[in-house]
C-alpha atoms as a PDB file:
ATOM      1  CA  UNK A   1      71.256 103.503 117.702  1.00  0.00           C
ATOM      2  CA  UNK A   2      69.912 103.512 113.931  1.00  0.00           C
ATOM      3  CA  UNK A   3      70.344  99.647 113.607  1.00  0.00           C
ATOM      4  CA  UNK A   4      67.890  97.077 112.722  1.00  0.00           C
ATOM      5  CA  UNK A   5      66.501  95.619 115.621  1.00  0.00           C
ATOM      6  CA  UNK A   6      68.183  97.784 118.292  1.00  0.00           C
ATOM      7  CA  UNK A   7      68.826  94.725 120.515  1.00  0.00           C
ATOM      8  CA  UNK A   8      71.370  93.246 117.564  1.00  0.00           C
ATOM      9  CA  UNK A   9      69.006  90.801 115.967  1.00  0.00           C
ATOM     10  CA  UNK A  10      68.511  90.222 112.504  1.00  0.00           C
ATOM     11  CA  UNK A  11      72.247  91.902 112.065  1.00  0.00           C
ATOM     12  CA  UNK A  12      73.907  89.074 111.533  1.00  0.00           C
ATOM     13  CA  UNK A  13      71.563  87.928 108.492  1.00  0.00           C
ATOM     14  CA  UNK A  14      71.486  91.154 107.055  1.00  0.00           C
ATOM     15  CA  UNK A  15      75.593  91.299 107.262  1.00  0.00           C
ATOM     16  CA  UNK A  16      75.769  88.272 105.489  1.00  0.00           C
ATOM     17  CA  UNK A  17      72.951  89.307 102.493  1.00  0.00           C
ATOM     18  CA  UNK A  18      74.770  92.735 102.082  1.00  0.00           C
ATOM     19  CA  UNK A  19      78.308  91.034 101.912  1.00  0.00           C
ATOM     20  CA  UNK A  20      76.653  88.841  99.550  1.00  0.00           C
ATOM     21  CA  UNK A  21      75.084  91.557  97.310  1.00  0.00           C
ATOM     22  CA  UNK A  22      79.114  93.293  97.436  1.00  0.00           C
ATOM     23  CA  UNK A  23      80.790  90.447  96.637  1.00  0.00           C
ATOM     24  CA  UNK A  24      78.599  89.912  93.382  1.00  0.00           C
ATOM     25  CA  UNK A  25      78.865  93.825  92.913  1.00  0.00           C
ATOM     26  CA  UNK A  26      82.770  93.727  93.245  1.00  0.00           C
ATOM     27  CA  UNK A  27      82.618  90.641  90.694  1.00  0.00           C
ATOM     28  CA  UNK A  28      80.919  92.421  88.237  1.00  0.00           C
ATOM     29  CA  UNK A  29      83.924  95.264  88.693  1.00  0.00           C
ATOM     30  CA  UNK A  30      86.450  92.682  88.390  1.00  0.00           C
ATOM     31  CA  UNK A  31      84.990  91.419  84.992  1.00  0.00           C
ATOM     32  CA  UNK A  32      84.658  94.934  83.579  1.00  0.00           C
ATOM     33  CA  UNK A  33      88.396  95.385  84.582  1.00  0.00           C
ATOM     34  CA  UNK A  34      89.384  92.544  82.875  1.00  0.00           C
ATOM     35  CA  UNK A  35      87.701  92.437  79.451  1.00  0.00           C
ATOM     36  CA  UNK A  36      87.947  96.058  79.539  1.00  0.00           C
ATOM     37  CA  UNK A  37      84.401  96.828  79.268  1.00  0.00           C
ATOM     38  CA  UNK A  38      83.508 100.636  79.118  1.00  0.00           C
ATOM     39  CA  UNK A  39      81.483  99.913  82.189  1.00  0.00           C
ATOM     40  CA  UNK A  40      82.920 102.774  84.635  1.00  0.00           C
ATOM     41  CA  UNK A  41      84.448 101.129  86.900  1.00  0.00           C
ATOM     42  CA  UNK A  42      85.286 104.476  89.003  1.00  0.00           C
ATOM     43  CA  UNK A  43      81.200 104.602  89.808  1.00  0.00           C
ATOM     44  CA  UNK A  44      81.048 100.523  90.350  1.00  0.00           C
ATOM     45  CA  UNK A  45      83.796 100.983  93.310  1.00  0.00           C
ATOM     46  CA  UNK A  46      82.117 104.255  94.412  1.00  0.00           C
ATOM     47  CA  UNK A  47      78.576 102.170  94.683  1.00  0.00           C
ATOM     48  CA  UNK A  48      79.973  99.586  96.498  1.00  0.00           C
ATOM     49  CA  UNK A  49      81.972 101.936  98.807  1.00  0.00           C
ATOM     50  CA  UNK A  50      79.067 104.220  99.789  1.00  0.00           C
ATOM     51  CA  UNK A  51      76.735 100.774  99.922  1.00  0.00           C
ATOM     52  CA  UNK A  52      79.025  99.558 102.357  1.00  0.00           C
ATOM     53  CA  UNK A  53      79.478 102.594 104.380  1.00  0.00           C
ATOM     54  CA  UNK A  54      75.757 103.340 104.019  1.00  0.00           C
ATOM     55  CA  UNK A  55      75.260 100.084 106.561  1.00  0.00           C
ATOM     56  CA  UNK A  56      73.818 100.093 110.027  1.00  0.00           C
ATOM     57  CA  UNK A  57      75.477  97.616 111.575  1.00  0.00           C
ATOM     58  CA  UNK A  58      76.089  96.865 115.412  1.00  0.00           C
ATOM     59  CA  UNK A  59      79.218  96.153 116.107  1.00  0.00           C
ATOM     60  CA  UNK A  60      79.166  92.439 116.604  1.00  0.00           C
ATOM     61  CA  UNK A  61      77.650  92.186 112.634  1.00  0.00           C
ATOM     62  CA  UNK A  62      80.022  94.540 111.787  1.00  0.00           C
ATOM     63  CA  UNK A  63      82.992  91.959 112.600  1.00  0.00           C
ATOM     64  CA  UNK A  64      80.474  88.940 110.888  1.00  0.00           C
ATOM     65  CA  UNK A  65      80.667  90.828 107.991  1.00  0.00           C
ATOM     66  CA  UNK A  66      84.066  91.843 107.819  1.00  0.00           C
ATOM     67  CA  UNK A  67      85.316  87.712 108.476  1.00  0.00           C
ATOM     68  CA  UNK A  68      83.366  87.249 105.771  1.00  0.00           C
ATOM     69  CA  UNK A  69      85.082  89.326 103.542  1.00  0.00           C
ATOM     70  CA  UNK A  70      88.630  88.352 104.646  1.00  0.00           C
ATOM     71  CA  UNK A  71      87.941  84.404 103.905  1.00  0.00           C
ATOM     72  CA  UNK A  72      86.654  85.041 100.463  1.00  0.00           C
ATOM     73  CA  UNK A  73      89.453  87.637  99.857  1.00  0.00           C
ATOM     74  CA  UNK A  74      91.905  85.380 101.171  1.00  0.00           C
ATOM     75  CA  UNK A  75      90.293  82.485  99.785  1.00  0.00           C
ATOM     76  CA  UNK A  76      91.293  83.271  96.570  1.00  0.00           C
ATOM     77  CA  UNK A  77      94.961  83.783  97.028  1.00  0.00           C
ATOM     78  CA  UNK A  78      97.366  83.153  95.337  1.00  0.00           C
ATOM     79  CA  UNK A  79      94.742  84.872  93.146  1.00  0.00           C
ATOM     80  CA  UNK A  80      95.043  88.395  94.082  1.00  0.00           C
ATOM     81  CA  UNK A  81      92.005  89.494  91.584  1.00  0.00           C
ATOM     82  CA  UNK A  82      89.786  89.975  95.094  1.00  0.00           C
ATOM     83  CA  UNK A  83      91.952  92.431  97.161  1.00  0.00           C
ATOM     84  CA  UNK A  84      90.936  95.476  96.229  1.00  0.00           C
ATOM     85  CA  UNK A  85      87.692  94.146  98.136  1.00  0.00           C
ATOM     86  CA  UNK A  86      89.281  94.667 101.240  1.00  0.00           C
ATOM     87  CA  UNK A  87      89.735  98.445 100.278  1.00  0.00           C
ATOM     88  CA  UNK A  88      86.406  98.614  99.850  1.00  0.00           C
ATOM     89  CA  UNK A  89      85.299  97.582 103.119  1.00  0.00           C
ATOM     90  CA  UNK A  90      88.048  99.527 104.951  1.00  0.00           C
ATOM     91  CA  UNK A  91      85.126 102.152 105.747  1.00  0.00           C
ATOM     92  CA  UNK A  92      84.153 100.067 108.278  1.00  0.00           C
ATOM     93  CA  UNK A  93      87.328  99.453 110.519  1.00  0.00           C
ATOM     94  CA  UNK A  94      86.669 102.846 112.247  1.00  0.00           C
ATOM     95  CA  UNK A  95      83.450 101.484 113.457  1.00  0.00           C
ATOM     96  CA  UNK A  96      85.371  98.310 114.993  1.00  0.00           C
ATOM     97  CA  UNK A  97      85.363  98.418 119.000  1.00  0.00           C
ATOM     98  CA  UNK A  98      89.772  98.073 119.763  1.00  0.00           C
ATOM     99  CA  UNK A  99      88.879  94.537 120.825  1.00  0.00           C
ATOM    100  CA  UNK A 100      86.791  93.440 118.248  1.00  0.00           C
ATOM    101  CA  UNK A 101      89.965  95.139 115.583  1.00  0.00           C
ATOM    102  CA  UNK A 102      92.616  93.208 117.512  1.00  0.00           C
ATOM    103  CA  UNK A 103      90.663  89.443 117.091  1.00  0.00           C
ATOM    104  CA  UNK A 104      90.384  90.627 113.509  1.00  0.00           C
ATOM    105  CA  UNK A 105      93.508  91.373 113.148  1.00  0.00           C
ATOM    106  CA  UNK A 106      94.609  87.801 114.620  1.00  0.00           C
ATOM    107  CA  UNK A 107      92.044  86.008 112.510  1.00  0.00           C
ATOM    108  CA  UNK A 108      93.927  87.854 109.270  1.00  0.00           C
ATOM    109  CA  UNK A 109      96.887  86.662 110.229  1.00  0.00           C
ATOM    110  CA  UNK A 110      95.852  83.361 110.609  1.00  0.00           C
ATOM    111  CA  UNK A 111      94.241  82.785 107.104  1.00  0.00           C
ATOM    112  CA  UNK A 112      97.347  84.303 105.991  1.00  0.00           C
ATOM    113  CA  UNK A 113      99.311  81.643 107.762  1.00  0.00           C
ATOM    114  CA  UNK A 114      96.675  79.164 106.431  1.00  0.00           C
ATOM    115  CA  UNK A 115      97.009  80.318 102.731  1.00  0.00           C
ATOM    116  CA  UNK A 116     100.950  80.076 103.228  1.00  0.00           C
ATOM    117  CA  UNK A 117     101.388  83.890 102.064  1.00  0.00           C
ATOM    118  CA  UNK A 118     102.656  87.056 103.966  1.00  0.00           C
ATOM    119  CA  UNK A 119     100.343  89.661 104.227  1.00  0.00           C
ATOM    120  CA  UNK A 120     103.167  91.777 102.406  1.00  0.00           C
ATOM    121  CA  UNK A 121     101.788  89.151  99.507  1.00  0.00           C
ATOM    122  CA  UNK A 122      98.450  90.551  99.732  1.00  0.00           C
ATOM    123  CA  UNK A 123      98.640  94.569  99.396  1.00  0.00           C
ATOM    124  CA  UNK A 124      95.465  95.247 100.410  1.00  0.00           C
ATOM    125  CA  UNK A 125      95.007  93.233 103.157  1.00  0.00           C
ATOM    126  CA  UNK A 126      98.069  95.134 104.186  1.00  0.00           C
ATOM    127  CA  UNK A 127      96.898  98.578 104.276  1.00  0.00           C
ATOM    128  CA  UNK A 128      93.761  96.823 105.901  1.00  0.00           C
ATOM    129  CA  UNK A 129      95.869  95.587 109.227  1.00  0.00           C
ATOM    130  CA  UNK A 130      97.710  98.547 109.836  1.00  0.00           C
ATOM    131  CA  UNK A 131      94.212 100.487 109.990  1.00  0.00           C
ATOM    132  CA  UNK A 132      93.286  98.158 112.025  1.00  0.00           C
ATOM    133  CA  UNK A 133      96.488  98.566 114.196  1.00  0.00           C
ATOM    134  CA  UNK A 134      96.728 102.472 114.259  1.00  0.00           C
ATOM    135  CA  UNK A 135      92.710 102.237 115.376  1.00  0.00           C
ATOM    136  CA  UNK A 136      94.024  99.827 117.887  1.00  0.00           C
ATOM    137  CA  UNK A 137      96.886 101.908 119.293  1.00  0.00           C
ATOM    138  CA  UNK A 138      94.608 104.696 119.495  1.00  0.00           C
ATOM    139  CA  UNK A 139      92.003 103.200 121.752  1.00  0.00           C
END
């Protein structure tokens, strides 16, 4: 396929640089929510959205990066300011193999479980899982 190194190497590094540069972009949305800056936050999303979608990623860095995004989603809980993260890299669940969606799946549950909050608690995360479950049933 189109990925960097076709044999899966380097993936993993540049999953975790690109969830890096999202999670500052998604930051810098957050603040402009909350101080109400006339940033437009619309195009911010949008950026990160097609940035994320935009990736090349095998499969295996494709889960990397998604773990990654779950524990510093979850992470922040009972501070709920990071969900709307998870929306953002929703693009990728279709790309998931139904094995690699169902492990996910568990591993959300489990930092839920961890964080002591149902994943009804954390809306996005929500909508997340039952992608992740309809992709599942699918397969």
């Amino acid at each position: 396929g189109a990925y960097v190194g076709s044999d899966g190497c380097g993936q993993e590094e540049v999953a975790v640089r690109m969830l890096g540069v999202h999670k500052a972009a998604y930051k810098r949305v957050h603040d402009a929510v909350l101080h109400g800056s006339d940033e437009d936050i619309e195009a911010l999303t949008m950026r990160i959205v097609q940035s994320v979608s935009s990736m090349q990623l095998a499969p295996a860095a494709t889960v990397g990066y998604l773990r990654g995004a779950f524990s510093w989603v979850l992470g922040a809980l009972p501070d709920t300011s990071r969900l709307g993260f998870l929306d953002a890299s929703a693009v990728l669940v279709p790309r998931l193999l139904a094995a690699d969606a169902g492990a996910l799946l568990s591993h959300l549950e489990d930092l839920c479980r961890q964080r002591g909050v149902s994943l009804r608690q954390t809306g996005g995360a929500l909508g997340y899982v039952t992608r992740m479950r309809d992709k599942l049933s699918a397969a």
